[in-house]
C-alpha atoms as a PDB file:
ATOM      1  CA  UNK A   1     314.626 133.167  56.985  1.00  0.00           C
ATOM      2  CA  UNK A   2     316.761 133.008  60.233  1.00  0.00           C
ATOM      3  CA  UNK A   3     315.763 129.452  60.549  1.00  0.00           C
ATOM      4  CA  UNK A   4     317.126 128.227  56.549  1.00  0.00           C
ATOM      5  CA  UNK A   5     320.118 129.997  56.630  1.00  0.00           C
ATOM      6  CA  UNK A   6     320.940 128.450  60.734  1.00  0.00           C
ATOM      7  CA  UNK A   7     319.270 125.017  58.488  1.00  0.00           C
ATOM      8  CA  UNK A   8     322.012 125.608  56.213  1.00  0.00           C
ATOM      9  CA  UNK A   9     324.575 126.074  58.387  1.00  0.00           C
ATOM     10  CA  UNK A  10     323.892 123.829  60.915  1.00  0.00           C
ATOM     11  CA  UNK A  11     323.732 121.236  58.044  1.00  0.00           C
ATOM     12  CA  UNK A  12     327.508 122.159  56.769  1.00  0.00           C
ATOM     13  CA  UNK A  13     329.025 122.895  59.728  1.00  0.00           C
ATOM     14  CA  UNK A  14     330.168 119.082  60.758  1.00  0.00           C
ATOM     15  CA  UNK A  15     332.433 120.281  57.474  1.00  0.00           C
ATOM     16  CA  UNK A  16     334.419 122.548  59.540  1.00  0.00           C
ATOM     17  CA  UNK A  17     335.392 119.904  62.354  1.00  0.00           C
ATOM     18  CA  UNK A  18     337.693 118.291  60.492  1.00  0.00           C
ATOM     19  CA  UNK A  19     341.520 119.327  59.709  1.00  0.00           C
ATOM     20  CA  UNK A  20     342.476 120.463  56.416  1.00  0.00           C
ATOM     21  CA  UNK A  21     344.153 117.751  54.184  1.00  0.00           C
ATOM     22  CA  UNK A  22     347.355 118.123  52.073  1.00  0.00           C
ATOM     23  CA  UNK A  23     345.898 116.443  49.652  1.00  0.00           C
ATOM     24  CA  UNK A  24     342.831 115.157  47.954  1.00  0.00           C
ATOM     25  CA  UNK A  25     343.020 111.265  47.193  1.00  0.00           C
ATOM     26  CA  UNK A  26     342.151 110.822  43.528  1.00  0.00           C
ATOM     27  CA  UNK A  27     339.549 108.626  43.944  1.00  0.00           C
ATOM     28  CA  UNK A  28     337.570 111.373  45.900  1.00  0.00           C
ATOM     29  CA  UNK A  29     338.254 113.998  43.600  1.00  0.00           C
ATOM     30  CA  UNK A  30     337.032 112.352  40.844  1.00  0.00           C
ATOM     31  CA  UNK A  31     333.847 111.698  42.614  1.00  0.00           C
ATOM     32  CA  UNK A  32     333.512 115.198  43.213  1.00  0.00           C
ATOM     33  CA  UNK A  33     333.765 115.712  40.128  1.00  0.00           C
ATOM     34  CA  UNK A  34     331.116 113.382  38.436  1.00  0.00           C
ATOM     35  CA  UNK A  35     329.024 114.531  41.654  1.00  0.00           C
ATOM     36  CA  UNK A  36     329.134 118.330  40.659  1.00  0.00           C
ATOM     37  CA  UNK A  37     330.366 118.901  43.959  1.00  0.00           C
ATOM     38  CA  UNK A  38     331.604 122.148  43.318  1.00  0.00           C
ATOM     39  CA  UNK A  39     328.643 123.639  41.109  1.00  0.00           C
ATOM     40  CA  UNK A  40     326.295 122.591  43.769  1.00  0.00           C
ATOM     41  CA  UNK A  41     328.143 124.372  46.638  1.00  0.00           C
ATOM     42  CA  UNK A  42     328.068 127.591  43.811  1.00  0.00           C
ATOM     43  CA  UNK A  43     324.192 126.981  43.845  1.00  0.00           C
ATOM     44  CA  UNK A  44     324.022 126.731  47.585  1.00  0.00           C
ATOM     45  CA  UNK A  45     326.220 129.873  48.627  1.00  0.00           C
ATOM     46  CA  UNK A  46     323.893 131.169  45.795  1.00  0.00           C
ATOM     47  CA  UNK A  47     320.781 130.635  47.445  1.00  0.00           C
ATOM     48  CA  UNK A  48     322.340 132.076  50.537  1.00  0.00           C
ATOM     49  CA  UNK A  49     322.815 135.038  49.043  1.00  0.00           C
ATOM     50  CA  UNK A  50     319.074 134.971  48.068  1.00  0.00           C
ATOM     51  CA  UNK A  51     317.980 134.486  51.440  1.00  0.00           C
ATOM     52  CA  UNK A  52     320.311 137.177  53.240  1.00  0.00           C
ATOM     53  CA  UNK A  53     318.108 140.186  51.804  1.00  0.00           C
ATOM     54  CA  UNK A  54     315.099 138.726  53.438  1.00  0.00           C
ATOM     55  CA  UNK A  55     316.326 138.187  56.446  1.00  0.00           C
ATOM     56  CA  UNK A  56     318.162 141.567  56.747  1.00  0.00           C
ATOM     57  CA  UNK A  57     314.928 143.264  55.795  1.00  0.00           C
ATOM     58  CA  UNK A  58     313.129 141.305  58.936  1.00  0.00           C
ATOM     59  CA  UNK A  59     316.237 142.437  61.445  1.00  0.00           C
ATOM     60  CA  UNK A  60     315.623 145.583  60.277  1.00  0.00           C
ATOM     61  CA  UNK A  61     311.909 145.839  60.559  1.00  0.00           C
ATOM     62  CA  UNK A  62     309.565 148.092  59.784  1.00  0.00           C
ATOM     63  CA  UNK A  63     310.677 150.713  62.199  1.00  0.00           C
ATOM     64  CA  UNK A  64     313.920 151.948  59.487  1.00  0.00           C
ATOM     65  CA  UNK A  65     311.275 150.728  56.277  1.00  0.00           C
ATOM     66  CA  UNK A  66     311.270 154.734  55.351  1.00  0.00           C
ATOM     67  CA  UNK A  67     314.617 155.255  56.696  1.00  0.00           C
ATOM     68  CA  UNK A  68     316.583 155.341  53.542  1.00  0.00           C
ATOM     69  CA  UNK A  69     320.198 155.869  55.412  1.00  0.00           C
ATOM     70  CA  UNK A  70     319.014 152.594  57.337  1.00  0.00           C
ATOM     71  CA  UNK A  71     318.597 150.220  54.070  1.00  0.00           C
ATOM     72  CA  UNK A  72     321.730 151.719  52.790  1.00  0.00           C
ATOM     73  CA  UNK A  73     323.621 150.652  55.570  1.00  0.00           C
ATOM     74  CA  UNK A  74     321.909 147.276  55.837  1.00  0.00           C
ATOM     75  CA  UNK A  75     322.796 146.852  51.490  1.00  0.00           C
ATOM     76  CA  UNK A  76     326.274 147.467  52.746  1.00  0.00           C
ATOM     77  CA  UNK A  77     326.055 145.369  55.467  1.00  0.00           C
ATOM     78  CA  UNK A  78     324.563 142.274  52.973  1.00  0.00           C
ATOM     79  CA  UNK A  79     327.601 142.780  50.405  1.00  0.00           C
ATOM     80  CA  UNK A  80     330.153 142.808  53.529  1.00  0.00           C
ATOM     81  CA  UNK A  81     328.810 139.385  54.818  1.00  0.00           C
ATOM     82  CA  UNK A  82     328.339 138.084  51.607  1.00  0.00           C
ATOM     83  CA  UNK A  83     332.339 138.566  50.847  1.00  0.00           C
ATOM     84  CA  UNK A  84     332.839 136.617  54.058  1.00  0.00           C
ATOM     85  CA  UNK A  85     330.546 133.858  53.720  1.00  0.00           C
ATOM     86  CA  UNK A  86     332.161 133.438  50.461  1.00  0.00           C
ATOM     87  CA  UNK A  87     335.910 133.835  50.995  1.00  0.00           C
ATOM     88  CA  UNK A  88     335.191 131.399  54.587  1.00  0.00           C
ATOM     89  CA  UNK A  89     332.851 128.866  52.212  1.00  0.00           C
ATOM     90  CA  UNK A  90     334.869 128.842  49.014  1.00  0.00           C
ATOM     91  CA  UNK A  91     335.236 125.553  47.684  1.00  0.00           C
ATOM     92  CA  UNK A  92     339.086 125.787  47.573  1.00  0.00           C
ATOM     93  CA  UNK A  93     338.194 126.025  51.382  1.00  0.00           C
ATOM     94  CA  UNK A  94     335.808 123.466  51.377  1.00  0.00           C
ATOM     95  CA  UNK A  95     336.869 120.704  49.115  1.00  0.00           C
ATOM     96  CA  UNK A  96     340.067 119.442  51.266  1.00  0.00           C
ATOM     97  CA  UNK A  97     337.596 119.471  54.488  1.00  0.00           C
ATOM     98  CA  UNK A  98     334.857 117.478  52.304  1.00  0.00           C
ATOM     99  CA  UNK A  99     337.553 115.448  51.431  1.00  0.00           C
ATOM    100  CA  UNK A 100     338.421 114.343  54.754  1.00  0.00           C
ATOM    101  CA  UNK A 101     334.884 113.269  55.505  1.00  0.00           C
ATOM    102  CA  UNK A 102     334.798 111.095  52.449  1.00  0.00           C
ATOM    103  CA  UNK A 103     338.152 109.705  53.495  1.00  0.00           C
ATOM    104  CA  UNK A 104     337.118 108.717  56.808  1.00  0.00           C
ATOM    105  CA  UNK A 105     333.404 107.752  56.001  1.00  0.00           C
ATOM    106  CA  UNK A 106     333.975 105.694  53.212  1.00  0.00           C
ATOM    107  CA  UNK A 107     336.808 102.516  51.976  1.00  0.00           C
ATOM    108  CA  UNK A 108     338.394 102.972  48.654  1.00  0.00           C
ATOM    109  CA  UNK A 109     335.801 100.747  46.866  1.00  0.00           C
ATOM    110  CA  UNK A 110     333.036 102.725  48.215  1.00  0.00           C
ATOM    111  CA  UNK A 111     334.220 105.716  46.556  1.00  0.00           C
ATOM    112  CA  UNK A 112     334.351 104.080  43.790  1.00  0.00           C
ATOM    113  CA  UNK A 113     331.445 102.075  43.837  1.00  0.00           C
ATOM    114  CA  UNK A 114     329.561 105.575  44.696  1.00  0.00           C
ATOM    115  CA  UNK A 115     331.343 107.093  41.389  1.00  0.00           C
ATOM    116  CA  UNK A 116     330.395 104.276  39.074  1.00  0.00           C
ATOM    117  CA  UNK A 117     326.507 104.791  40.318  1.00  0.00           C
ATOM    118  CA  UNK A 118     326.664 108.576  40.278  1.00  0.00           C
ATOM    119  CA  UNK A 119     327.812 107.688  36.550  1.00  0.00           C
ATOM    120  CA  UNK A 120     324.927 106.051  35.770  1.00  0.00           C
ATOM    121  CA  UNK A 121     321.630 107.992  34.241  1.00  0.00           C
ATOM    122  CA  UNK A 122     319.843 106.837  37.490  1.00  0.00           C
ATOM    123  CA  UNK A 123     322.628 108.724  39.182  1.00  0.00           C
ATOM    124  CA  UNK A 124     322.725 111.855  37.212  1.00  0.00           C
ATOM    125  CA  UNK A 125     319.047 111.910  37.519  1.00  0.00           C
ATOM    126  CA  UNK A 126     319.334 112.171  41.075  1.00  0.00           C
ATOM    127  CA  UNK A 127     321.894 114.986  41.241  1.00  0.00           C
ATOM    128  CA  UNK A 128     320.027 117.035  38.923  1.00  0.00           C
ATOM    129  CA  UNK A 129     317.060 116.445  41.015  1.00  0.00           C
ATOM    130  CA  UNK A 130     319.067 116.811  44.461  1.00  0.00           C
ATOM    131  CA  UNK A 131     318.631 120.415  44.764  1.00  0.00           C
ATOM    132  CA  UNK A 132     314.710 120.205  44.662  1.00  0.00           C
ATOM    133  CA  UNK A 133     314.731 117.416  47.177  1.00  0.00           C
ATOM    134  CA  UNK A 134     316.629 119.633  49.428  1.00  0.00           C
ATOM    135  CA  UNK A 135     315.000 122.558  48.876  1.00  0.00           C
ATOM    136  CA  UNK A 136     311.506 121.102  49.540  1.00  0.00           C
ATOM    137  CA  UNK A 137     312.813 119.345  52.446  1.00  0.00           C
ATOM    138  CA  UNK A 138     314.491 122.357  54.832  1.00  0.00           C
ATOM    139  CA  UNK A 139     310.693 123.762  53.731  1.00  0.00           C
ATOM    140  CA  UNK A 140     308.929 121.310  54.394  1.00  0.00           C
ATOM    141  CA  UNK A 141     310.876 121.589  58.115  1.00  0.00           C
ATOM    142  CA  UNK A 142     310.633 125.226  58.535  1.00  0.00           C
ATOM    143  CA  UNK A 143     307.396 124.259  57.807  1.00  0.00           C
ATOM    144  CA  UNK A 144     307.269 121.861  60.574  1.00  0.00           C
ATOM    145  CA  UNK A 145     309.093 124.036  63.305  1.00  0.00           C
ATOM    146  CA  UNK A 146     306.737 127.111  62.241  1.00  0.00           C
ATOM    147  CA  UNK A 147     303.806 124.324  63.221  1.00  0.00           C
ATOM    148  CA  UNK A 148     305.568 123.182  66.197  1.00  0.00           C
ATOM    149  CA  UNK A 149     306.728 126.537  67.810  1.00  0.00           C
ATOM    150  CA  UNK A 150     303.333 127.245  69.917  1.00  0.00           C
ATOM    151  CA  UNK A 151     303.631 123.884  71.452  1.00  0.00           C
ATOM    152  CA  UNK A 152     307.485 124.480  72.210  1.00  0.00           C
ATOM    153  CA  UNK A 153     306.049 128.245  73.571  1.00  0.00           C
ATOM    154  CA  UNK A 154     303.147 126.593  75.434  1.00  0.00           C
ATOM    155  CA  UNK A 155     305.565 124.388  77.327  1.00  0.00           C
ATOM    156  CA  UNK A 156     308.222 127.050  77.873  1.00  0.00           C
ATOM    157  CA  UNK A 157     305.604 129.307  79.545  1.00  0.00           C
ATOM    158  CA  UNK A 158     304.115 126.444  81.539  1.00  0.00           C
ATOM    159  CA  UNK A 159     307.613 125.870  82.989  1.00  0.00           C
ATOM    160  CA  UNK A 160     308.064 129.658  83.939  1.00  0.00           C
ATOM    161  CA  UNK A 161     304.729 129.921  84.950  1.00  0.00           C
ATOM    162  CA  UNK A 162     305.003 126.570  87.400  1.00  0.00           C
ATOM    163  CA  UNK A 163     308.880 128.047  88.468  1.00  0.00           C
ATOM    164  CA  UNK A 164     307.414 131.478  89.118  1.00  0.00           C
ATOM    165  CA  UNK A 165     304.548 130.003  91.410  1.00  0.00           C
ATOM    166  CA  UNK A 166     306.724 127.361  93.340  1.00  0.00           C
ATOM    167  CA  UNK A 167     307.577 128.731  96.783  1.00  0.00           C
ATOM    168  CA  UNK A 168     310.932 130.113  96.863  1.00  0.00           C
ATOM    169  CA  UNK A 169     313.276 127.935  99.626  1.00  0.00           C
ATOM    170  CA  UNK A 170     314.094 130.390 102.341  1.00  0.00           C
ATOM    171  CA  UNK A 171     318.057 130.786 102.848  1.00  0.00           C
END
């Protein structure tokens, strides 16, 4: 659960590199809007908040499991970051940063030209199938990395183990 939730953040953070905007350009805010934009970054700080239990309850472990003081702390703990990941995340927070990126990735008419096909049933098919497709994909990679991880632990302990048997230089 470590790895969605660094997946997710790792995959929002170029959001947060980018200065705040006075203003969003009208062309951009109504793509937002036809995209859902802001219901879909509900859904994801949503499934964030699904995913934070789990992953507290692993940190934790099964040493505090029967420690009832322990999970009360951690349920404290959960509702503590969840009021910060969604004050820092809001979308009042988030839309003039998103904003920005449009701005600078794409012209006028490609704004527009991305509204008019999000405004299509084609278009609205794919939003309302975008959260699937993402879903299954960061799984589908977890997936892959939970798959890969012996190799990347095979290598790391080939390197130690050919570091550790090198002969030191003398000084």
């Amino acid at each position: 659960m470590k790895k969605a939730l660094l997946t997710l953040l790792l995959a929002i953070s170029p959001l947060f590199t980018f200065a705040q905007t006075a203003a969003v350009r009208p062309d951009i805010d109504e793509l937002f809007t036809v995209m859902r934009l802001e219901k879909t970054m509900q859904s994801t700080m949503e499934q964030v908040r699904k995913m934070v239990p789990q992953m507290t309850a692993n940190m934790i472990g099964k040493m505090s499991e029967n420690d009832p003081a322990a999970m009360q702390k951690a349920k404290a703990s959960q509702e503590k970051l969840f009021a910060l990941i969604y004050d820092e995340m809001s979308w009042e927070k988030l839309k003039p940063l998103m904003a920005a990126v449009y701005a600078e990735s794409l012209t006028p008419d490609e704004v527009r030209g991305v509204t008019e096909f999000y405004k299509t049933s084609a278009g609205q098919a794919f939003l309302n199938k975008q959260p699937v497709i993402v879903q299954k994909s960061i799984a589908m990679q977890q997936k892959m990395m939970m798959d890969l991880m012996p190799k990347i632990q095979a290598v790391i302990k080939s390197e130690f183990d050919s570091a550790k048997a090198a002969p030191q230089p003398t000084p």
